[in-house]
N, C-alpha and C. Protein backbone atom coordinates (compact mmCIF):
# COMPACT_ATOMS: atom_id res chain seq x y z
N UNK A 1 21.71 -1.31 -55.60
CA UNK A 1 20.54 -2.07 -55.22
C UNK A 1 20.33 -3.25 -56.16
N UNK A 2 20.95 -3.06 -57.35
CA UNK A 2 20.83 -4.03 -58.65
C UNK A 2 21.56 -5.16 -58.11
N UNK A 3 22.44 -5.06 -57.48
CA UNK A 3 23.26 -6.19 -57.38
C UNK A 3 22.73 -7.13 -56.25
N UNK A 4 21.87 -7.36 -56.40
CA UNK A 4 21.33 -8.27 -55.16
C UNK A 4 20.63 -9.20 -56.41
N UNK A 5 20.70 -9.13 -57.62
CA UNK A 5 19.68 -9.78 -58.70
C UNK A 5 20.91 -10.87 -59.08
N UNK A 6 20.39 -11.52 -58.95
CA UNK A 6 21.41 -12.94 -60.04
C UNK A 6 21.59 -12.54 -62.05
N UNK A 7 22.49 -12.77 -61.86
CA UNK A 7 22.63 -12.77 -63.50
C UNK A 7 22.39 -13.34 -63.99
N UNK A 8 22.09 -14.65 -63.57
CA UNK A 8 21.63 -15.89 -64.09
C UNK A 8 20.86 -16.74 -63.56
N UNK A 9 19.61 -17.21 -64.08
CA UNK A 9 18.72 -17.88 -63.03
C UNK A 9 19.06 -19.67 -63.40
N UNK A 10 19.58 -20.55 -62.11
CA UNK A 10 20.04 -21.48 -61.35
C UNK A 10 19.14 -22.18 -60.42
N UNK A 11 18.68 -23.30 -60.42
CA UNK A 11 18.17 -24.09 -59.78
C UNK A 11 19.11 -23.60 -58.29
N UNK A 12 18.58 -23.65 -56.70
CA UNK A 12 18.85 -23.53 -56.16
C UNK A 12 19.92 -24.85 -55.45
N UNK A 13 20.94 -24.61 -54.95
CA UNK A 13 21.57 -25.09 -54.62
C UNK A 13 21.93 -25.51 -52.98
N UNK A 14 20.79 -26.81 -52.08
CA UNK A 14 20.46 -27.00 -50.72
C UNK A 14 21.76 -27.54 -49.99
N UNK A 15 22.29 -28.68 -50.87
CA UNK A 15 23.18 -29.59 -49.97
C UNK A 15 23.93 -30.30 -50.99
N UNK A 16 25.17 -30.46 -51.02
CA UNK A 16 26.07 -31.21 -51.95
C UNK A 16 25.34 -32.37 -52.29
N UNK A 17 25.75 -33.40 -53.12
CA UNK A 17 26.07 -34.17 -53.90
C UNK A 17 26.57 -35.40 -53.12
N UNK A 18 25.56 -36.30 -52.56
CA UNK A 18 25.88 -37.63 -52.00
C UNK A 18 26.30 -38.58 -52.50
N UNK A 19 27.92 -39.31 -52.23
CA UNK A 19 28.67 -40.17 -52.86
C UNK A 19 28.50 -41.58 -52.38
N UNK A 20 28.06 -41.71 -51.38
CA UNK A 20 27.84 -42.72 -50.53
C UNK A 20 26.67 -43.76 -51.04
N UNK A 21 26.55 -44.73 -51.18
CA UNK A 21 25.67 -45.62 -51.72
C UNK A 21 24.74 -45.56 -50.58
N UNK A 22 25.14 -45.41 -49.27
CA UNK A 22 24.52 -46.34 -48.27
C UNK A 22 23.59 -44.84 -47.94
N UNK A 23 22.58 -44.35 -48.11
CA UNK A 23 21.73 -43.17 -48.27
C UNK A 23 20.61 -43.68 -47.63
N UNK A 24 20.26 -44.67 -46.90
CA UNK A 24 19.25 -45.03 -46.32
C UNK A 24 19.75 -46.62 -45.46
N UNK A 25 19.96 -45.44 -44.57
CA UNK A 25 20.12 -46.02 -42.97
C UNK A 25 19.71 -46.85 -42.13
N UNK A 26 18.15 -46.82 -42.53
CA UNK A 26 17.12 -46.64 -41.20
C UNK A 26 16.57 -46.04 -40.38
N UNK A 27 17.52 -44.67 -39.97
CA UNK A 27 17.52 -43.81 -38.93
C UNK A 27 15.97 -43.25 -39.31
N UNK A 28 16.03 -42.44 -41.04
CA UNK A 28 14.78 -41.64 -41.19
C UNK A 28 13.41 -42.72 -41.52
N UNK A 29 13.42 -43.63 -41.66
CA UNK A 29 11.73 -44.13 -41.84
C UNK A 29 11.51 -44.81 -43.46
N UNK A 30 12.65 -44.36 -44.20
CA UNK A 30 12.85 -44.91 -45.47
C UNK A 30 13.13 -46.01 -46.18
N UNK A 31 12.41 -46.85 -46.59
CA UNK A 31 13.18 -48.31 -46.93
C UNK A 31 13.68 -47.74 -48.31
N UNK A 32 14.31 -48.94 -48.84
CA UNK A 32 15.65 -48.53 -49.92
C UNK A 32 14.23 -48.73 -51.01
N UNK A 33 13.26 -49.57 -51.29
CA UNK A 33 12.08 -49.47 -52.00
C UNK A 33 11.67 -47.79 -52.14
N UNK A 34 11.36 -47.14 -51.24
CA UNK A 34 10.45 -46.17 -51.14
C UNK A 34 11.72 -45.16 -51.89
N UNK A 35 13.07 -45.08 -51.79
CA UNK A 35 14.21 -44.21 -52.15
C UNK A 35 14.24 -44.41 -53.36
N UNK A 36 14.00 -45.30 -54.09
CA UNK A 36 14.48 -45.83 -55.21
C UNK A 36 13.08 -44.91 -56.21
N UNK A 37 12.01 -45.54 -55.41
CA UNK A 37 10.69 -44.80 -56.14
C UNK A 37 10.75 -43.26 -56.42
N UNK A 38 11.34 -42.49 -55.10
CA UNK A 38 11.07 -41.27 -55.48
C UNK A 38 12.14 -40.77 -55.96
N UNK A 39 12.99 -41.61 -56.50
CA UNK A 39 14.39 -41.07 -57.19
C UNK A 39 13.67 -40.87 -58.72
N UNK A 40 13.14 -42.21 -58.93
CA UNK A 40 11.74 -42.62 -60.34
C UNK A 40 10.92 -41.02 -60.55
N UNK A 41 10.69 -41.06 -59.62
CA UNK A 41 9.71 -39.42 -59.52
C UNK A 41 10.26 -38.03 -59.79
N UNK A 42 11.83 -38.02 -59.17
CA UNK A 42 12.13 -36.97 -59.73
C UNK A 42 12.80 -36.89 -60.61
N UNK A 43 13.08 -37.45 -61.36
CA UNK A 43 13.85 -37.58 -62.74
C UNK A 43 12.44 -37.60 -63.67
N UNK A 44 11.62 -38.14 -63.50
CA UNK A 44 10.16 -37.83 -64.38
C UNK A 44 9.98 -36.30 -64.13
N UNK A 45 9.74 -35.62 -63.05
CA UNK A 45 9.57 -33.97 -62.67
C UNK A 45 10.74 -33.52 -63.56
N UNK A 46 11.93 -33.83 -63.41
CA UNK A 46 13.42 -32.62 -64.26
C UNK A 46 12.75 -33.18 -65.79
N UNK A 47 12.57 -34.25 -66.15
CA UNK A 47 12.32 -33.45 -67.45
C UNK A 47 11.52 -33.14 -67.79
N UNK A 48 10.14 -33.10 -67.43
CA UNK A 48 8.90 -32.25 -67.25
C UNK A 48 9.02 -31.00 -67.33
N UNK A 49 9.85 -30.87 -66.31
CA UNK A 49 9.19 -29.33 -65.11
C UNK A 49 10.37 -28.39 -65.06
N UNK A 50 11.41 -28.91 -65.61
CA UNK A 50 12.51 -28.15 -65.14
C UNK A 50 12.85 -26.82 -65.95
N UNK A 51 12.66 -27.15 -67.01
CA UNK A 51 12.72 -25.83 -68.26
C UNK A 51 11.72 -24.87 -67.61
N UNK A 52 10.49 -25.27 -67.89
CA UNK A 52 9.10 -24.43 -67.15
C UNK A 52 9.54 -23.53 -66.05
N UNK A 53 9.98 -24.60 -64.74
CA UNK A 53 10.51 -23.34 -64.21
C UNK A 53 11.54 -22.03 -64.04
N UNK A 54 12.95 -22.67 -65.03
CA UNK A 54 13.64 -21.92 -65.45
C UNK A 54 12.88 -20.60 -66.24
N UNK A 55 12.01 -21.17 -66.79
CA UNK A 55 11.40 -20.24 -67.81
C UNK A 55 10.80 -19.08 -67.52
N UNK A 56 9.81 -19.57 -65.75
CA UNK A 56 9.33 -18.60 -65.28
C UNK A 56 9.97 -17.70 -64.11
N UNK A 57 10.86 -18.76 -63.94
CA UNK A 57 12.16 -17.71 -62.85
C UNK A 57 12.80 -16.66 -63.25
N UNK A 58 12.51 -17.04 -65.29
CA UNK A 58 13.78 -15.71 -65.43
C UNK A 58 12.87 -14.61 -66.13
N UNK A 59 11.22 -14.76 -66.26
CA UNK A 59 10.35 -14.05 -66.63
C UNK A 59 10.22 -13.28 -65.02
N UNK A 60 9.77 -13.63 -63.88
CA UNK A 60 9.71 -12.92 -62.51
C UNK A 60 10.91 -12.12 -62.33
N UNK A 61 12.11 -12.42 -62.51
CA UNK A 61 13.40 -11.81 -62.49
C UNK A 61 13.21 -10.37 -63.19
N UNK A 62 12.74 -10.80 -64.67
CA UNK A 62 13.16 -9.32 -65.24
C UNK A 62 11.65 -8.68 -64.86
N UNK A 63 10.91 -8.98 -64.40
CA UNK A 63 9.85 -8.44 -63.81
C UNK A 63 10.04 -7.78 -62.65
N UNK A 64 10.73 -8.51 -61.68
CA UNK A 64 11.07 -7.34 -60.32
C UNK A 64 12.58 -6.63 -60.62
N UNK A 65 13.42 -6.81 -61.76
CA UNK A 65 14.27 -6.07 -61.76
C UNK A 65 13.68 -4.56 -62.38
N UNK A 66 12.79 -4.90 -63.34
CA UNK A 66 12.14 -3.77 -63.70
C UNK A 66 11.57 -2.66 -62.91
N UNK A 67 10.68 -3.17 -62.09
CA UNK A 67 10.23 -2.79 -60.85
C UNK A 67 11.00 -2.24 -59.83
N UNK A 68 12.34 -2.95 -59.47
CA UNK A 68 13.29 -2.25 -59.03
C UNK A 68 13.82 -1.12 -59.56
N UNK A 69 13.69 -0.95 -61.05
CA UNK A 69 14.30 0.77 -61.33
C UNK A 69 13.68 1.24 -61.34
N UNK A 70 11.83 1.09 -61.89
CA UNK A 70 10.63 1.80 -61.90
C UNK A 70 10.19 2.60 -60.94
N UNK A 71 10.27 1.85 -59.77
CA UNK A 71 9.83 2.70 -58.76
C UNK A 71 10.93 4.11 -57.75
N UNK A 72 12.03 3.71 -57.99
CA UNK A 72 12.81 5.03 -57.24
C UNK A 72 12.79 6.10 -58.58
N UNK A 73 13.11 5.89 -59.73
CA UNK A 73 12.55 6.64 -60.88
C UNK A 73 11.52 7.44 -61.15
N UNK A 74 10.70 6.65 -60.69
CA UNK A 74 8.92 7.31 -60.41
C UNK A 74 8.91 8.25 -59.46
N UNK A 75 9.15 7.71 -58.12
CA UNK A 75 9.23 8.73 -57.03
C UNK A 75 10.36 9.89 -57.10
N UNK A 76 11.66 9.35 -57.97
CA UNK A 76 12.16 10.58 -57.95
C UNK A 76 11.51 12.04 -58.76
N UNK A 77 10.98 11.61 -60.11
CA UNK A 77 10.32 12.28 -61.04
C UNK A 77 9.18 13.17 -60.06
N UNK A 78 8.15 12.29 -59.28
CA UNK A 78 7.36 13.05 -58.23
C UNK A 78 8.11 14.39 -57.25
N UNK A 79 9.17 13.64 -56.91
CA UNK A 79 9.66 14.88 -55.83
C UNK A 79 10.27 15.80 -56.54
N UNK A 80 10.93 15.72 -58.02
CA UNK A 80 11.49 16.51 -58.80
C UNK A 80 10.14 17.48 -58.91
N UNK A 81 8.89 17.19 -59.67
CA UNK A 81 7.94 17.82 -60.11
C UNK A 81 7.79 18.14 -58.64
N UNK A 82 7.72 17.92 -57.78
CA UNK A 82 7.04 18.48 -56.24
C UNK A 82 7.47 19.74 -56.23
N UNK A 83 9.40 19.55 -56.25
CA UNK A 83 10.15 20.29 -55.72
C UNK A 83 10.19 22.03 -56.85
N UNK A 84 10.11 21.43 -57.98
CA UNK A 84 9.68 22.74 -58.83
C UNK A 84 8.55 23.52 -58.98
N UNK A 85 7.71 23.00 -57.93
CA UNK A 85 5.97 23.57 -58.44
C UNK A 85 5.74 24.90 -57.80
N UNK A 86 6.87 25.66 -57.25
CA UNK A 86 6.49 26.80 -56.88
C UNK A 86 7.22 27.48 -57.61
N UNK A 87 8.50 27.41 -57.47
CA UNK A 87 9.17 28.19 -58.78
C UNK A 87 9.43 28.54 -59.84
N UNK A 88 8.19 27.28 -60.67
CA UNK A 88 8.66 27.38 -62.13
C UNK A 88 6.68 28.17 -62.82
N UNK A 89 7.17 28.53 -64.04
CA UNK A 89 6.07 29.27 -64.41
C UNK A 89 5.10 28.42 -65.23
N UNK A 90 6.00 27.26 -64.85
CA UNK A 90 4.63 26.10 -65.47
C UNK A 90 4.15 25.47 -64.68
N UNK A 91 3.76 25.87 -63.51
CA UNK A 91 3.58 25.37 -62.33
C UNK A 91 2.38 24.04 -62.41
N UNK A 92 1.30 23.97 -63.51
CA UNK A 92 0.44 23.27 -63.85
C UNK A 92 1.44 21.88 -64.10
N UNK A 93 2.30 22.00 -64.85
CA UNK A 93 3.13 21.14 -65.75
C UNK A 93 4.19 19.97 -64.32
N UNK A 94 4.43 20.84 -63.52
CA UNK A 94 4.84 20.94 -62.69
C UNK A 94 4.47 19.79 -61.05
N UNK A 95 3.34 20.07 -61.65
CA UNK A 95 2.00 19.63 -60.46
C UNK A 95 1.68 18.41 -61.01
N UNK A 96 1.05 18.37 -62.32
CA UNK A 96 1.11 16.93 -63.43
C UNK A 96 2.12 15.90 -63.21
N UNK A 97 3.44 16.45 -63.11
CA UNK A 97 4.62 15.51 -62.97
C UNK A 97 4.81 15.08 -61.25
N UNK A 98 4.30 15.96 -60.57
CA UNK A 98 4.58 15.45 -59.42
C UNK A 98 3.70 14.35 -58.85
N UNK A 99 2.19 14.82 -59.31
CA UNK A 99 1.29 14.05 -58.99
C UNK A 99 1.30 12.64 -59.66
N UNK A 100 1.92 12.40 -60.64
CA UNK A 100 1.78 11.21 -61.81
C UNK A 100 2.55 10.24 -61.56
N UNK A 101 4.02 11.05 -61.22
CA UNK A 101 5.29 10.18 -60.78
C UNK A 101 5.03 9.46 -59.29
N UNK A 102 4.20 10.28 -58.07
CA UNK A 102 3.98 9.60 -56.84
C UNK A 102 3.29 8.76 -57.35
N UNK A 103 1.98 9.16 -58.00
CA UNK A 103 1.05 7.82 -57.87
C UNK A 103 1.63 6.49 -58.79
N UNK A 104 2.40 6.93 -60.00
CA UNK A 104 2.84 5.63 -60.50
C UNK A 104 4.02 4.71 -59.70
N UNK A 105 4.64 5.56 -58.81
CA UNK A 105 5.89 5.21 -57.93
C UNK A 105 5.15 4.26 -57.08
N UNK A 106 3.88 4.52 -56.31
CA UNK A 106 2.68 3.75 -55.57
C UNK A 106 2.75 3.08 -55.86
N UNK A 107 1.80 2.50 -57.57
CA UNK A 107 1.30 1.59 -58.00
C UNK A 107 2.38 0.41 -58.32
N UNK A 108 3.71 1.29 -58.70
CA UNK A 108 5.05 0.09 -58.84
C UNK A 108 5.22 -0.58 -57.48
N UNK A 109 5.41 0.17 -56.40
CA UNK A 109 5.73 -0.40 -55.08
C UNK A 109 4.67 -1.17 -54.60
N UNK A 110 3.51 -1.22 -54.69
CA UNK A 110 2.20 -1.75 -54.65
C UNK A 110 2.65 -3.14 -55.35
N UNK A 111 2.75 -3.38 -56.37
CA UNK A 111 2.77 -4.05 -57.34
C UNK A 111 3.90 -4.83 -56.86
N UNK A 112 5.15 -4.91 -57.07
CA UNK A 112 6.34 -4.96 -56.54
C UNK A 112 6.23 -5.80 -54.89
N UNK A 113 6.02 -5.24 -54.33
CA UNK A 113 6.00 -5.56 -52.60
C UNK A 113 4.27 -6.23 -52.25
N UNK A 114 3.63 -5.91 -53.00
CA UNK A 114 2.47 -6.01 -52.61
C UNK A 114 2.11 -7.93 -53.35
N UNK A 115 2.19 -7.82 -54.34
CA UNK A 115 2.26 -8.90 -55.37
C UNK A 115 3.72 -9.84 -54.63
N UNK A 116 4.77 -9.48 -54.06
CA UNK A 116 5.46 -10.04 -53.73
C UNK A 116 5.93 -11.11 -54.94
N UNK A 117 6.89 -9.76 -55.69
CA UNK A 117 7.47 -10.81 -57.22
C UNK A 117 8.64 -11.36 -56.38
N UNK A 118 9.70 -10.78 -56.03
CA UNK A 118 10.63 -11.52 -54.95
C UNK A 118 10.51 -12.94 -54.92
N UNK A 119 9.61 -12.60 -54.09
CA UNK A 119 9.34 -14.27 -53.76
C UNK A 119 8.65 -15.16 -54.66
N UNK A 120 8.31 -14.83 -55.81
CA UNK A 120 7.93 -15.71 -56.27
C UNK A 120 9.05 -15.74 -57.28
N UNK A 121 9.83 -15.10 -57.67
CA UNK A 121 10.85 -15.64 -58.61
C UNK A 121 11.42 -16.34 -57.47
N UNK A 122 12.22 -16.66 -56.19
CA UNK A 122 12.54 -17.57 -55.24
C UNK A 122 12.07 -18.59 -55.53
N UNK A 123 10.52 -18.60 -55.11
CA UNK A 123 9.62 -19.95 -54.88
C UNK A 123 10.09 -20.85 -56.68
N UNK A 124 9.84 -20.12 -57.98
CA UNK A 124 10.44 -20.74 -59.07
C UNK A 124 11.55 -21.06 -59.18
N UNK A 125 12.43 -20.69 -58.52
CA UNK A 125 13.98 -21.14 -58.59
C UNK A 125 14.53 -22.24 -57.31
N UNK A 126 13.48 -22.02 -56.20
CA UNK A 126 13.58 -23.43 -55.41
C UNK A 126 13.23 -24.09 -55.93
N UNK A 127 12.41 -24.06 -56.40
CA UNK A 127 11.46 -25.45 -56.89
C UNK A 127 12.29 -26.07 -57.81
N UNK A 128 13.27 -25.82 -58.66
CA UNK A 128 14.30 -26.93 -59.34
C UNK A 128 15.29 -27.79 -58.67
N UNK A 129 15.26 -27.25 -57.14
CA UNK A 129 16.60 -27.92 -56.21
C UNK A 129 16.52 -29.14 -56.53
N UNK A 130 15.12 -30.07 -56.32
CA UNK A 130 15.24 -31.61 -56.56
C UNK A 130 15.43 -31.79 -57.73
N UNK A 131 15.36 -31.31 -59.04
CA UNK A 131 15.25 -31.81 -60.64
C UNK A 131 16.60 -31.67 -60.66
């Protein structure tokens, strides 16, 4: 399930690398003025903004990777304690672990899916495509 996590957090990568001078056509609505400006704009944003978001892409990362082991961990611990609470003579001890591990398994998946870290480590790692 781990392997769906990047090892490394990367500005997202939309569309190659345009060689062509001639980048404004006419077709879209753009004069070569208005291209030139917001070329001005995003080179002011990359060196602004670009660390920042690296910074917080790879803080969300180890945040839902965490979350990703936390919670099948949790719930397993619950069904472990579930699964022993009749047979064992600590049955109190038993009941403690089952009850503790569901509800913290909850509060991770809650947290996790609910908070929707996913996507927001995404939304921080799109957001460098233009810088």
């Amino acid at each position: 399930m781990l392997e769906k996590f990047p090892a490394k957090v990367e500005p997202a990568v939309w569309w190659p690398e345009k060689t062509s001078s001639k980048r404004c056509n006419g077709k879209n609505g753009w004069s070569v003025e208005l291209e030139e400006e917001m070329k001005e704009i995003t080179k002011v944003l990359e060196v602004k903004d670009k660390d920042d978001y690296i910074r917080f892409g790879e803080k969300a990362l180890k945040l839902n990777k965490g979350l990703a082991i936390a919670g099948p961990l949790l719930t397993g611990l619950g069904a472990i304690g579930s699964g022993i609470l009749a047979s064992s003579p600590h049955s109190s001890w038993a009941m403690v672990l089952g009850v503790m591990g569901g509800a913290m398994a909850s509060v991770v998946n809650t947290i996790q899916h609910g908070g929707q870290v996913g996507m927001v480590f995404e939304m921080y790692r799109k957001q460098c495509w233009f810088l």
